[in-house]
N, C-alpha and C. Protein backbone atom coordinates (compact mmCIF):
# COMPACT_ATOMS: atom_id res chain seq x y z
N UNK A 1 -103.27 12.20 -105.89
CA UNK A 1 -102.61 13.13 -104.99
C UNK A 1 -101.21 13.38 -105.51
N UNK A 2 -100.69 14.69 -105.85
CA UNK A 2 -99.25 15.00 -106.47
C UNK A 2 -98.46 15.56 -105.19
N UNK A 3 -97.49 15.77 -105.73
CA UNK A 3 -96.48 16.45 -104.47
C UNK A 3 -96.31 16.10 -103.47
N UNK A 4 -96.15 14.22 -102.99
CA UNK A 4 -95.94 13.54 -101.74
C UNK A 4 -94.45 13.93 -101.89
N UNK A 5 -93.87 14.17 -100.59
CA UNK A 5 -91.72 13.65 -100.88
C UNK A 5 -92.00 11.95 -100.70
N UNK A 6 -90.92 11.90 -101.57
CA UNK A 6 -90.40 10.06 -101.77
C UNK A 6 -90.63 9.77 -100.34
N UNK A 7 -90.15 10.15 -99.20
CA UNK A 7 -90.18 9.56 -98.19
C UNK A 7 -91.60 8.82 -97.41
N UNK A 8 -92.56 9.93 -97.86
CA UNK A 8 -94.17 9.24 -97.59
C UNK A 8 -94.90 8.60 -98.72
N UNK A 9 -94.45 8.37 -99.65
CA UNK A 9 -94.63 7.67 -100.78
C UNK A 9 -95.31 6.51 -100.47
N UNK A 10 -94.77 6.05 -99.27
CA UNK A 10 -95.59 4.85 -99.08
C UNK A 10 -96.21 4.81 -97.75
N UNK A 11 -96.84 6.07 -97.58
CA UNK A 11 -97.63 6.08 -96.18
C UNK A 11 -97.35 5.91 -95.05
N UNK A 12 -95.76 5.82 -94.80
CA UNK A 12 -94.82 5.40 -93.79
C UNK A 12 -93.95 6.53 -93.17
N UNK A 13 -94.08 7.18 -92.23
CA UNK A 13 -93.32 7.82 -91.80
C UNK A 13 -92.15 7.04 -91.23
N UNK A 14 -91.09 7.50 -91.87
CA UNK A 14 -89.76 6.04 -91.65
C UNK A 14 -88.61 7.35 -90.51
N UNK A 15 -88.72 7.76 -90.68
CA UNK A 15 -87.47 8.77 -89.96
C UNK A 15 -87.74 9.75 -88.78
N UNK A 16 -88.75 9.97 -88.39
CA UNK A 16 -89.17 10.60 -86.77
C UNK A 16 -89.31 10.66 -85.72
N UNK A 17 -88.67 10.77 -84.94
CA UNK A 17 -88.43 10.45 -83.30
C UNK A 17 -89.24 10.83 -82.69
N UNK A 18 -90.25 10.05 -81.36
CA UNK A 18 -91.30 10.32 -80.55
C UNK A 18 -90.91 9.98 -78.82
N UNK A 19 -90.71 11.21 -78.10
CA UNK A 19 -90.19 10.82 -76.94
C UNK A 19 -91.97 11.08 -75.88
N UNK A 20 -91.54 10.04 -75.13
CA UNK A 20 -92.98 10.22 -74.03
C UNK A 20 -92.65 11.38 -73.05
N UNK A 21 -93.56 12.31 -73.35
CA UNK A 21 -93.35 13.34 -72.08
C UNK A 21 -93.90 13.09 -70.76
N UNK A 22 -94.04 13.97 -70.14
CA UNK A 22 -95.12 13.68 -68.30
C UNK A 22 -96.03 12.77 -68.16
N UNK A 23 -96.20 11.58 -67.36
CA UNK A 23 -97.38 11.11 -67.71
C UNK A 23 -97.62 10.22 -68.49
N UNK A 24 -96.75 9.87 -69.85
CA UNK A 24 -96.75 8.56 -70.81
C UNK A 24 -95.80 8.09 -70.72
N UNK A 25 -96.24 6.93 -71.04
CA UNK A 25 -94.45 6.24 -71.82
C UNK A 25 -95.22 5.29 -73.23
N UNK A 26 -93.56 4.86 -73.76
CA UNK A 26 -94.05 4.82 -75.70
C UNK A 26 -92.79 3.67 -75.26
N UNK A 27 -93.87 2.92 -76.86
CA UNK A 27 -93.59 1.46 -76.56
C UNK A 27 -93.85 1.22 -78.24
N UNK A 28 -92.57 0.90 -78.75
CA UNK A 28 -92.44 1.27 -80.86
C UNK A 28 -93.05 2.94 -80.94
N UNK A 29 -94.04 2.80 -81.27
CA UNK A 29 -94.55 3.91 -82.02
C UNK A 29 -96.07 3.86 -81.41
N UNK A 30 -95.96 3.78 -80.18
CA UNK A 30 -97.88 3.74 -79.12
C UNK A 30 -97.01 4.54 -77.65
N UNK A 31 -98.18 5.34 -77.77
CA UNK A 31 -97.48 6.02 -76.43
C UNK A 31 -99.14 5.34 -75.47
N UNK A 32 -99.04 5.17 -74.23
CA UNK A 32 -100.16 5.12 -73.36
C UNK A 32 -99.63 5.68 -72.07
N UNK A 33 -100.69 6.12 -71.47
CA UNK A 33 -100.63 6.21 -69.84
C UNK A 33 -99.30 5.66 -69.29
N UNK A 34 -98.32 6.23 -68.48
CA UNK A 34 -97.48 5.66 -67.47
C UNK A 34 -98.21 4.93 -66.20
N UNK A 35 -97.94 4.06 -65.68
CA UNK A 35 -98.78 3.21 -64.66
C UNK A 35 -98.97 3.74 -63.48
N UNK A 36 -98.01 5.02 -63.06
CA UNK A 36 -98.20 5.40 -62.16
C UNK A 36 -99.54 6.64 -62.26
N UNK A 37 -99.94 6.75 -63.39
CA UNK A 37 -101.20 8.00 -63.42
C UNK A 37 -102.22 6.94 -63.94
N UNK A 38 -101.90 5.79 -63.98
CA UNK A 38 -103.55 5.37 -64.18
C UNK A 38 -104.46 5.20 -62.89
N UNK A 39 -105.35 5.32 -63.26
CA UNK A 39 -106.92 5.01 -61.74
C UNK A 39 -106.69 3.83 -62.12
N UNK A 40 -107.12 3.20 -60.91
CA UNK A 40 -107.60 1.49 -61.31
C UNK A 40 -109.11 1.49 -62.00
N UNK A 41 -108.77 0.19 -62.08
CA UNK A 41 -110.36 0.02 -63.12
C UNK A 41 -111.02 -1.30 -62.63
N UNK A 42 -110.81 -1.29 -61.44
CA UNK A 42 -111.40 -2.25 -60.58
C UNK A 42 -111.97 -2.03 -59.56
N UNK A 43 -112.57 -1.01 -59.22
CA UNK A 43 -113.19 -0.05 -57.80
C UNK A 43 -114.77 -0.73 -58.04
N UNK A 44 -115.04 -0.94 -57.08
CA UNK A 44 -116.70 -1.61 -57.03
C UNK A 44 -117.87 -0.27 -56.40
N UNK A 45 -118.63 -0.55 -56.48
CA UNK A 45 -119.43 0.53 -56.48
C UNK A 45 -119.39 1.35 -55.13
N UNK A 46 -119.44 2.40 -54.81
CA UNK A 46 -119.23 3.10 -53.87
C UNK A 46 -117.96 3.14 -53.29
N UNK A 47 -117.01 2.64 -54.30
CA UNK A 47 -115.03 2.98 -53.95
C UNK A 47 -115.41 4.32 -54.96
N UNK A 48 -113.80 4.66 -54.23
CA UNK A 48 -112.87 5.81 -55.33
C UNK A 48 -111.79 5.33 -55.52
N UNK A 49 -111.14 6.21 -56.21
CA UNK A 49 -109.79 6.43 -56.41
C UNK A 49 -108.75 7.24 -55.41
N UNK A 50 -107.97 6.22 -54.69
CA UNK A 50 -106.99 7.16 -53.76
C UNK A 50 -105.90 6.84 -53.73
N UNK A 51 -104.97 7.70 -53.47
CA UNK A 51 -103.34 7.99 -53.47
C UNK A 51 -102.80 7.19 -52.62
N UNK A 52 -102.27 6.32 -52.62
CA UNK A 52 -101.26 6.10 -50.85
C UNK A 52 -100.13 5.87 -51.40
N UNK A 53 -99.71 7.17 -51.97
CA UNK A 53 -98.48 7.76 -51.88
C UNK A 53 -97.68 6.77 -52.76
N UNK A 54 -97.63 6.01 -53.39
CA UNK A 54 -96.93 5.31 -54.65
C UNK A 54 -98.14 5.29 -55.49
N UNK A 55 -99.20 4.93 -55.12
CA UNK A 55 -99.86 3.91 -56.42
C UNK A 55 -101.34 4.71 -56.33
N UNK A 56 -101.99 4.71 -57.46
CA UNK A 56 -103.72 4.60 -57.22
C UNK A 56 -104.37 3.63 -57.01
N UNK A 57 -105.12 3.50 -55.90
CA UNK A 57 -105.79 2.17 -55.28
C UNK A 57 -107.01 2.80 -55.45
N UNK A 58 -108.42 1.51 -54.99
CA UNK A 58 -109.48 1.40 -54.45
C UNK A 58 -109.67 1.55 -53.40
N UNK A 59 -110.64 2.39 -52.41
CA UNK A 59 -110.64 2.86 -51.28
C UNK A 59 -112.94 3.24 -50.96
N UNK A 60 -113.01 2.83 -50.01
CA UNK A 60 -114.01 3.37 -49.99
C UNK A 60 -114.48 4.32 -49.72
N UNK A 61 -115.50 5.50 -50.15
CA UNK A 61 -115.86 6.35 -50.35
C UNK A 61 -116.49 7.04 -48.96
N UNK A 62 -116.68 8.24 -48.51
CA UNK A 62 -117.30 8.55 -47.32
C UNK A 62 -118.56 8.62 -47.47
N UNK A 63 -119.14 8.36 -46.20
CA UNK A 63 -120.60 7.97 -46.15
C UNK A 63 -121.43 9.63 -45.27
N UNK A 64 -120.77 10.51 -45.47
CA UNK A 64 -121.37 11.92 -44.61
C UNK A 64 -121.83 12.66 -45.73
N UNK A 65 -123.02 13.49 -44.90
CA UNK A 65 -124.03 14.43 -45.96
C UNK A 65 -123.99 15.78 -45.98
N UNK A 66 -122.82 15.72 -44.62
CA UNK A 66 -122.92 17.56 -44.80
C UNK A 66 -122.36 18.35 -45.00
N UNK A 67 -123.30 19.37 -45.70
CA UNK A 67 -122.77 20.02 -46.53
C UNK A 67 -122.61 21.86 -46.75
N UNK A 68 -122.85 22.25 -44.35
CA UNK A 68 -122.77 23.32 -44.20
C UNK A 68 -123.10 23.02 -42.87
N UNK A 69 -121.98 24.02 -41.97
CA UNK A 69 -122.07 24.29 -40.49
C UNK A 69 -122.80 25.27 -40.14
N UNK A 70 -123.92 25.07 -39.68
CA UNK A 70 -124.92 26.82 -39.16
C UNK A 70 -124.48 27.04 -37.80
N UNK A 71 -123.65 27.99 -37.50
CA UNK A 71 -123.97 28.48 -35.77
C UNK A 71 -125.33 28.52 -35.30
N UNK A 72 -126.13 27.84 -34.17
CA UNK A 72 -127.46 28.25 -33.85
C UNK A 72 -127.10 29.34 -32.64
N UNK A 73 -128.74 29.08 -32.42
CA UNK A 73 -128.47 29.65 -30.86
C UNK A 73 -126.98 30.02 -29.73
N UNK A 74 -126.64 31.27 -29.69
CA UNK A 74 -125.44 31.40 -28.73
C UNK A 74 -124.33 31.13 -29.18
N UNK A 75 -124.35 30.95 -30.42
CA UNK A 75 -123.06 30.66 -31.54
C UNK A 75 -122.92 31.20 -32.67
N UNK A 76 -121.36 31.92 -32.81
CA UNK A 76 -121.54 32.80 -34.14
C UNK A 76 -120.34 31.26 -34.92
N UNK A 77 -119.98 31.80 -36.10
CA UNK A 77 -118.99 30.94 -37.28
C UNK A 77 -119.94 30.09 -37.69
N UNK A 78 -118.85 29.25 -38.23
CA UNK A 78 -120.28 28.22 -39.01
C UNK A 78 -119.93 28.81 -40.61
N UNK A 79 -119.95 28.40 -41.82
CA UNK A 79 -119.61 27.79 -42.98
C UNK A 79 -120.12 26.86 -43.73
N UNK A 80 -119.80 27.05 -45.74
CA UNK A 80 -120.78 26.41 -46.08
C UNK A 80 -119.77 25.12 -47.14
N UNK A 81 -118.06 25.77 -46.39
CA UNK A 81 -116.93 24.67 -47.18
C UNK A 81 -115.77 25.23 -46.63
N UNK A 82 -115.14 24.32 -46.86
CA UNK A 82 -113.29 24.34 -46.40
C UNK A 82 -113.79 23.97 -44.34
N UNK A 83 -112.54 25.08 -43.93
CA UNK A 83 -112.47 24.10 -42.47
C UNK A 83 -113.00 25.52 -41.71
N UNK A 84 -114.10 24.82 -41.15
CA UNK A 84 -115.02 26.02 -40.34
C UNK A 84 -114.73 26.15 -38.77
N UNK A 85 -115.23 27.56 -38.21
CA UNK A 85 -115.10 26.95 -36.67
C UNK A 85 -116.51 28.00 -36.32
N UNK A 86 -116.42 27.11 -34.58
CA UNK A 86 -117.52 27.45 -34.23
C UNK A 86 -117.14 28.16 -32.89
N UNK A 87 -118.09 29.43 -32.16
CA UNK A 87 -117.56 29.85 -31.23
C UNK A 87 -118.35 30.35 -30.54
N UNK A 88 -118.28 30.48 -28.79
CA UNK A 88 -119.90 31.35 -28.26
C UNK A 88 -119.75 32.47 -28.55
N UNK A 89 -121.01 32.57 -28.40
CA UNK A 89 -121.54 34.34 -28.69
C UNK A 89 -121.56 34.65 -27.15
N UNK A 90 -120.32 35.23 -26.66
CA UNK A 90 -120.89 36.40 -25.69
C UNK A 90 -121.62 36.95 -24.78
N UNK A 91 -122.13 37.99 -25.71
CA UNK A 91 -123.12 38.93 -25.59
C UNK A 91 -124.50 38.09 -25.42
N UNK A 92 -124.71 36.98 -26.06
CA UNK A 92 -126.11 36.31 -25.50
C UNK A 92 -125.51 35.67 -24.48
N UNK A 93 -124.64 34.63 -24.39
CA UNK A 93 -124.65 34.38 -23.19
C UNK A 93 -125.41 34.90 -21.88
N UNK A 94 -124.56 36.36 -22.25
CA UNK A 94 -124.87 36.64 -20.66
C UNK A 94 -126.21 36.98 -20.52
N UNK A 95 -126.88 37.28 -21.84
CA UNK A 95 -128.79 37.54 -21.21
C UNK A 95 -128.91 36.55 -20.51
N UNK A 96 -128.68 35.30 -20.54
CA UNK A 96 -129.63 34.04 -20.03
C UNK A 96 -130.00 34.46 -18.32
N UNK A 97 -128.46 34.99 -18.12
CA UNK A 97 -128.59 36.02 -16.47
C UNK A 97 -130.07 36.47 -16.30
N UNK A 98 -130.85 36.19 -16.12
CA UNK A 98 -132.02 36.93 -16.24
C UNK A 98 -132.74 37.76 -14.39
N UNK A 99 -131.95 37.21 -12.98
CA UNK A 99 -132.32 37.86 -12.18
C UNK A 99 -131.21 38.46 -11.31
N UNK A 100 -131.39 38.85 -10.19
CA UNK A 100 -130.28 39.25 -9.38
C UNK A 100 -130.62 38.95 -7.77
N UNK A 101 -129.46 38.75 -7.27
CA UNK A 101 -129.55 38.95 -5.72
C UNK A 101 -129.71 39.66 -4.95
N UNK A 102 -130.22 39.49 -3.48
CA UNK A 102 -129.93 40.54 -2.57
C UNK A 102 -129.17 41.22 -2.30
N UNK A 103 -129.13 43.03 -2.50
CA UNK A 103 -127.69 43.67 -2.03
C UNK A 103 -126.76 42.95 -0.91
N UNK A 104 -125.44 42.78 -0.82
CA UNK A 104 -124.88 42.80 -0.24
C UNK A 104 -124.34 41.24 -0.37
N UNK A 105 -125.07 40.58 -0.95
CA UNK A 105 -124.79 39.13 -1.35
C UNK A 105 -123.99 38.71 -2.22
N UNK A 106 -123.40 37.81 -2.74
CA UNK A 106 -122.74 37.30 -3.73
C UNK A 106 -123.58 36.07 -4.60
N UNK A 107 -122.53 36.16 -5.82
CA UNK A 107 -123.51 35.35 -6.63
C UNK A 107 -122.52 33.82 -6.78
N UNK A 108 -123.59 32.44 -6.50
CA UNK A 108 -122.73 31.41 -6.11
C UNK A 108 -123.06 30.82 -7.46
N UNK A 109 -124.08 30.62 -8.09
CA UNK A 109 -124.59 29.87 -9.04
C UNK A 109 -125.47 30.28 -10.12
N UNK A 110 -125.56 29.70 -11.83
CA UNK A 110 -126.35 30.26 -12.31
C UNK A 110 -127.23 29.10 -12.78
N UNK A 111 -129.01 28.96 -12.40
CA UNK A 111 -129.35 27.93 -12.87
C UNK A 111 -129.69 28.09 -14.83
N UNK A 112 -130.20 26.88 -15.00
CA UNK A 112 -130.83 26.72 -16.38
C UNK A 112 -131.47 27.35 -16.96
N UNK A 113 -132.10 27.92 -16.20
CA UNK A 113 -133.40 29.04 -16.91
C UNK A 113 -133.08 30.74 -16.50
N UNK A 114 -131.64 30.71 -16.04
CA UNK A 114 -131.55 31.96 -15.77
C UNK A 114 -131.82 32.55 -14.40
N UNK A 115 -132.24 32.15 -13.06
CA UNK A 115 -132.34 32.65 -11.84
C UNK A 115 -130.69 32.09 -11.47
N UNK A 116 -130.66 32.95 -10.74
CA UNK A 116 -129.66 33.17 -9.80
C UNK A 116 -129.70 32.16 -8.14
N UNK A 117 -128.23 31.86 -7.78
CA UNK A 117 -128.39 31.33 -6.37
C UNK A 117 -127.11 32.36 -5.95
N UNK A 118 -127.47 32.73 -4.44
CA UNK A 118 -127.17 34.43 -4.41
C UNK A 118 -126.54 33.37 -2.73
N UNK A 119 -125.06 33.80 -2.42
CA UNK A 119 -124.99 33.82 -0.52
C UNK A 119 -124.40 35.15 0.45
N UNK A 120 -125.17 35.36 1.15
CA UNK A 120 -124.42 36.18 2.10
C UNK A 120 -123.22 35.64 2.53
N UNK A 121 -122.90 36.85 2.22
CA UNK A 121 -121.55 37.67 2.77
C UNK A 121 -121.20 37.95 4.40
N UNK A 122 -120.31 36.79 5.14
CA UNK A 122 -120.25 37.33 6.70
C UNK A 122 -118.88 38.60 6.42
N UNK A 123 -119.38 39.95 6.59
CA UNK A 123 -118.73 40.92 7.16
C UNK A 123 -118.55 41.68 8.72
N UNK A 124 -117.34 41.58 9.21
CA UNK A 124 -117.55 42.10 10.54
C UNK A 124 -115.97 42.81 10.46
N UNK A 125 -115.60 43.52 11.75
CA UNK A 125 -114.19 44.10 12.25
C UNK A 125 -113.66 43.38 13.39
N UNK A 126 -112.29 42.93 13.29
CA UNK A 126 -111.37 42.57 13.81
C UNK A 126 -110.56 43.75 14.58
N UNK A 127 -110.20 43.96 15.57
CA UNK A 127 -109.55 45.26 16.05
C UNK A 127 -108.76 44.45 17.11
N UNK A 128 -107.79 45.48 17.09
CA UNK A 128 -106.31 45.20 18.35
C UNK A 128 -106.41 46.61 18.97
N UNK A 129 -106.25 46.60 20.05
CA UNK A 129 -106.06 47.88 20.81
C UNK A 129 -104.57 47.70 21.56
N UNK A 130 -104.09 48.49 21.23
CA UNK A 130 -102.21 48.72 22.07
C UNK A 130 -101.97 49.73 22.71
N UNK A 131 -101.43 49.82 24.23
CA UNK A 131 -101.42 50.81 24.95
C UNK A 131 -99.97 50.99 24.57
N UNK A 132 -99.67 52.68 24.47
CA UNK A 132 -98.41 53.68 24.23
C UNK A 132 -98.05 53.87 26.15
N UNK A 133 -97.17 53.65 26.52
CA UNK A 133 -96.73 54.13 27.65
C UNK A 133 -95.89 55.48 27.51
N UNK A 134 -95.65 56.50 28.72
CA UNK A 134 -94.87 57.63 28.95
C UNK A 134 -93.89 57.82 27.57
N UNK A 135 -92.80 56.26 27.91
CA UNK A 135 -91.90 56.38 27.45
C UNK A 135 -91.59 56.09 25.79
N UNK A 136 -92.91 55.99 25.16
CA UNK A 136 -92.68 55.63 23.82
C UNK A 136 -92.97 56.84 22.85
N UNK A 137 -91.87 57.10 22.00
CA UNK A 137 -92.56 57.88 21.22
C UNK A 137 -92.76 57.05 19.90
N UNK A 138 -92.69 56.08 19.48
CA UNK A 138 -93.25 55.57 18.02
C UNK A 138 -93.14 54.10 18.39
N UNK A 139 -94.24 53.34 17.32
CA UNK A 139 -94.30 51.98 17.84
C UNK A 139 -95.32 51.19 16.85
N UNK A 140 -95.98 50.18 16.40
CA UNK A 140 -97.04 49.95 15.98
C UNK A 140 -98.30 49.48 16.29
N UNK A 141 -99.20 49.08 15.33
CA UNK A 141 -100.27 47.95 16.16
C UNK A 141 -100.67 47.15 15.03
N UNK A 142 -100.83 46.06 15.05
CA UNK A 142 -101.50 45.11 13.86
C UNK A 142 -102.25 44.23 14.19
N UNK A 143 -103.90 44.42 13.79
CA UNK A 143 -104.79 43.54 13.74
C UNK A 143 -104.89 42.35 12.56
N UNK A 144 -105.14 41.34 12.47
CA UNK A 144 -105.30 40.17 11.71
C UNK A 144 -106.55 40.07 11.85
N UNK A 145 -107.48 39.42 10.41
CA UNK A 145 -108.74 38.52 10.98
C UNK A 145 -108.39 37.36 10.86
N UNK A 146 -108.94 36.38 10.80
CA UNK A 146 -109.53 34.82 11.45
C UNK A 146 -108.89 34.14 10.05
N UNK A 147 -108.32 32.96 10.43
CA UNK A 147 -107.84 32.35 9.17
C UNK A 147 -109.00 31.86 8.04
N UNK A 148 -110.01 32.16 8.44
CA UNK A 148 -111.37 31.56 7.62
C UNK A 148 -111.46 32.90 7.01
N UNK A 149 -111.44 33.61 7.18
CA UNK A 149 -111.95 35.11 6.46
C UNK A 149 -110.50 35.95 5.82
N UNK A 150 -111.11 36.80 4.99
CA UNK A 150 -110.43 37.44 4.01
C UNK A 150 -110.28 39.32 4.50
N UNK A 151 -109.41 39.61 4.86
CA UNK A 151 -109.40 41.25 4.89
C UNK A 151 -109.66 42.19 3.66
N UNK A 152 -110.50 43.05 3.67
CA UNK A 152 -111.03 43.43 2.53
C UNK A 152 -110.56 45.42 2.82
N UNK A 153 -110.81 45.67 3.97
CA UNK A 153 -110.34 46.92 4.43
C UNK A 153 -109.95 47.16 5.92
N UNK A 154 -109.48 48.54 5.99
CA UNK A 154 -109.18 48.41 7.39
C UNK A 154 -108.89 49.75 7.64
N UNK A 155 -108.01 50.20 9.09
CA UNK A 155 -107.44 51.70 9.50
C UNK A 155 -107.31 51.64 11.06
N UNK A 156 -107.34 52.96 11.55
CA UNK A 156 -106.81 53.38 12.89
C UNK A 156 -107.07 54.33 13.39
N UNK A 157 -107.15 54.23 14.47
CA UNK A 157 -107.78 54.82 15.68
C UNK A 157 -107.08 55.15 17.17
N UNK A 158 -107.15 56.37 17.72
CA UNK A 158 -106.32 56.69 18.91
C UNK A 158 -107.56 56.86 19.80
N UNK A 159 -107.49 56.40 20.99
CA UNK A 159 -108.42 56.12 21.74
C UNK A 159 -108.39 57.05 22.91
N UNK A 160 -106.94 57.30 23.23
CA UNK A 160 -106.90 58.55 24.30
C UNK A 160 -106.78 59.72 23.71
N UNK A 161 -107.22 60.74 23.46
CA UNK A 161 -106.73 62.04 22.86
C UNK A 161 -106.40 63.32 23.59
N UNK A 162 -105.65 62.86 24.79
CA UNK A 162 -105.40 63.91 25.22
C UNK A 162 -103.68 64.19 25.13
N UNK A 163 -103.47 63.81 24.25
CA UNK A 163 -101.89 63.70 23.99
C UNK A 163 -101.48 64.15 22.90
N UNK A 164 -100.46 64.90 22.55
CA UNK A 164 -100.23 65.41 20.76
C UNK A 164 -99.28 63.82 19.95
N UNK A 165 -99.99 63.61 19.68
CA UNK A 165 -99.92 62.32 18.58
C UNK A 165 -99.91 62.03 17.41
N UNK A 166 -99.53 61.18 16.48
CA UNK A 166 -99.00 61.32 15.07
C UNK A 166 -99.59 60.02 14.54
N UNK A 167 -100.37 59.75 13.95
CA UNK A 167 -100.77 58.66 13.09
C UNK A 167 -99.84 58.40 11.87
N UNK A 168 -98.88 58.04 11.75
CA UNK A 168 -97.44 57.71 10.84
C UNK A 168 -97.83 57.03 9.26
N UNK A 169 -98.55 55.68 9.79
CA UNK A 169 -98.84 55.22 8.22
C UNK A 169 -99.91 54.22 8.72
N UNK A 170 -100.70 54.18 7.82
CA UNK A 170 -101.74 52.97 8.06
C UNK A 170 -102.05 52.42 6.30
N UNK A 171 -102.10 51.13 6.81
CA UNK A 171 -101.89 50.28 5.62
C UNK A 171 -102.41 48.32 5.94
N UNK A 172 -102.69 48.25 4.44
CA UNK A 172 -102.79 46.69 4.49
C UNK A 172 -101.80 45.71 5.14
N UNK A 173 -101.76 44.57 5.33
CA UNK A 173 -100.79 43.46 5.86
C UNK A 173 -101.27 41.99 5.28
N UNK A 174 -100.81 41.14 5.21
CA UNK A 174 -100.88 39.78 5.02
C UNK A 174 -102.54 39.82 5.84
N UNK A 175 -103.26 39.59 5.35
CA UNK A 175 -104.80 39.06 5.77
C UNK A 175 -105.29 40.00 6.89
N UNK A 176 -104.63 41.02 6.91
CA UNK A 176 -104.64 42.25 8.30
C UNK A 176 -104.28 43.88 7.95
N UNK A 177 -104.12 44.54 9.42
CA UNK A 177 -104.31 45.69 9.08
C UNK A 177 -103.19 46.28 9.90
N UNK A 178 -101.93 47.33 9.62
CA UNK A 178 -101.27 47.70 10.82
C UNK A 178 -101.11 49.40 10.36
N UNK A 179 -100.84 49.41 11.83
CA UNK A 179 -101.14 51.16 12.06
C UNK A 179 -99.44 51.81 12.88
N UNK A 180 -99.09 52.62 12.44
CA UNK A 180 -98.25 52.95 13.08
C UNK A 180 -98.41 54.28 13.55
N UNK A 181 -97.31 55.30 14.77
CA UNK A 181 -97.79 56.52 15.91
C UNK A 181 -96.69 57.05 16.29
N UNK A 182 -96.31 57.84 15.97
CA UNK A 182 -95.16 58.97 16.57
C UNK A 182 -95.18 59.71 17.63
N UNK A 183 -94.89 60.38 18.47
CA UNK A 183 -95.06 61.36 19.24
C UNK A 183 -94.41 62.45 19.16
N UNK A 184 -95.43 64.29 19.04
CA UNK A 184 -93.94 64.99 19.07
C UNK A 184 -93.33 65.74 20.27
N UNK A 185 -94.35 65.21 21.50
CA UNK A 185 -94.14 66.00 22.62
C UNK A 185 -94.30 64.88 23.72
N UNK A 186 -94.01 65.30 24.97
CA UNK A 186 -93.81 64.66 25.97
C UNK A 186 -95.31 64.01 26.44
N UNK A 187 -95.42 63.51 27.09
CA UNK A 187 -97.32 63.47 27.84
C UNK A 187 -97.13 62.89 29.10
N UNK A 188 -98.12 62.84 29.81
CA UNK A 188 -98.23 62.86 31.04
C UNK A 188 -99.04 61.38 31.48
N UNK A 189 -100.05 61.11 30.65
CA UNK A 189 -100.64 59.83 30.14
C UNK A 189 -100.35 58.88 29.36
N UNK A 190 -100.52 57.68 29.85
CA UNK A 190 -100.59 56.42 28.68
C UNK A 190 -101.75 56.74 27.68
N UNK A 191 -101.86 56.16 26.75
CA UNK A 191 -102.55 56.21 25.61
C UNK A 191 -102.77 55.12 24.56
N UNK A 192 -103.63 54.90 24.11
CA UNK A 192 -104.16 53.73 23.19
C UNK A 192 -104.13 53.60 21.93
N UNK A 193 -103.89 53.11 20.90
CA UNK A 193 -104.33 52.97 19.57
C UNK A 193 -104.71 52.33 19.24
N UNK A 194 -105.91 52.03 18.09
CA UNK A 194 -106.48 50.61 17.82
C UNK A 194 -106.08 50.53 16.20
N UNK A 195 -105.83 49.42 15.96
CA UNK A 195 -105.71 48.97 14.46
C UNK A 195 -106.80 47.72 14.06
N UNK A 196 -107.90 48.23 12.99
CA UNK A 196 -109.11 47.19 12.76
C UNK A 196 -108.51 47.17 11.28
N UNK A 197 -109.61 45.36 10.88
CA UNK A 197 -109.43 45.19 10.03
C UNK A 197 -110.66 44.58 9.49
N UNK A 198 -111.42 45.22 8.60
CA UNK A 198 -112.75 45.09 8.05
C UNK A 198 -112.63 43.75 7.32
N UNK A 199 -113.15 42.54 7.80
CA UNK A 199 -113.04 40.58 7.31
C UNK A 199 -114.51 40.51 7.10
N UNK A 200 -114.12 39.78 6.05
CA UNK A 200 -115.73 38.64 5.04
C UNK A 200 -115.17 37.46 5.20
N UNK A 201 -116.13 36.78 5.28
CA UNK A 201 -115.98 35.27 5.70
C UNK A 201 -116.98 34.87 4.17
N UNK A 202 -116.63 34.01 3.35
CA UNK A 202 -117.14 33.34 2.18
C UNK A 202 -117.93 31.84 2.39
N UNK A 203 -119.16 31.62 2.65
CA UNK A 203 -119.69 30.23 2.82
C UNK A 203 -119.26 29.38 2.22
């Protein structure tokens, strides 16, 4: 072999600097693994290799097989990796509804297989009647129903009509109904107004 330089003459690289980059370190002229990137080499069968955050340890391995979420029945999402979710469907849901109640009933319950448990509805009227004397020309009336029942509608009613009279405002109230009455002329008669209030009672 011709044309070695004197310096390798004797198979010796004598003058070259070797720094350990990421990951190694060098020890004379041997670089190996830094200790913090080695795996251990002592894991028994069914360990891995895991991090806890300084060092690589032995750890045992998970024991689960699956390896995809199906939505079934009444469920859409579902995935076959990463982080899945699952959610009802809706729209089937509500088939399972499969009957209905008697008009006028409400619906209390839905069983397992889809029938219905259905209760009547107590609806009736609550009414106040208030007599207008000579001397009134405006005034109100307010019916309430029953602390068990719920007002759902209501209105008013003049019971004498032989008088020129003004129905002012009729309107809802706290669980009731009130009516108010103007007058624009004199009268000769007392006179009545009634204020009802259309109540359901809920079993």
């Amino acid at each position: 072999m011709t044309g070695i330089p004197a310096g390798f003459a004797d198979g010796v690289d004598n003058d070259t600097t070797y720094t350990a980059g990421t990951g190694l370190s060098l020890s004379g002229n041997q670089f190996s693994l830094a200790t913090s990137y080695r795996l251990p080499q002592t894991c028994t069968n069914g360990q891995v290799a895991q991090w806890n955050g300084s060092a690589w340890t032995c750890a045992s391995g998970g024991s689960g097989d699956i390896t995809a979420v199906t939505a079934g029945t009444g469920l859409t999402g579902g995935g076959a990796r990463g982080d899945v979710t699952l959610a009802a469907y809706t729209i089937y849901l509500q088939r399972r509804v499969n009957d209905a109640g008697p008009v006028g009933h409400y619906l209390k319950a839905i069983n397992a297989n889809g029938s219905v448990v259905c209760g009547e509805l107590g609806i009736f009227v609550q009414s106040s009647d208030c007599q207008m004397s000579l001397t009134d020309s405006y005034g109100f009336c307010v019916t309430y129903c029953p602390s068990n029942a719920y007002r759902i509608s209501g209105g008013c009613e003049v019971e004498y009509s032989g008088n020129n009279y003004l129905i002012t405002h009729s309107y809802p109230v706290t669980n009731g109904w009130r009516c108010g009455y103007g007058r624009n002329t004199p009268t000769l008669n007392d006179w009545w107004i009634r204020a009802y209030a259309i109540c359901m009672t809920v079993p």
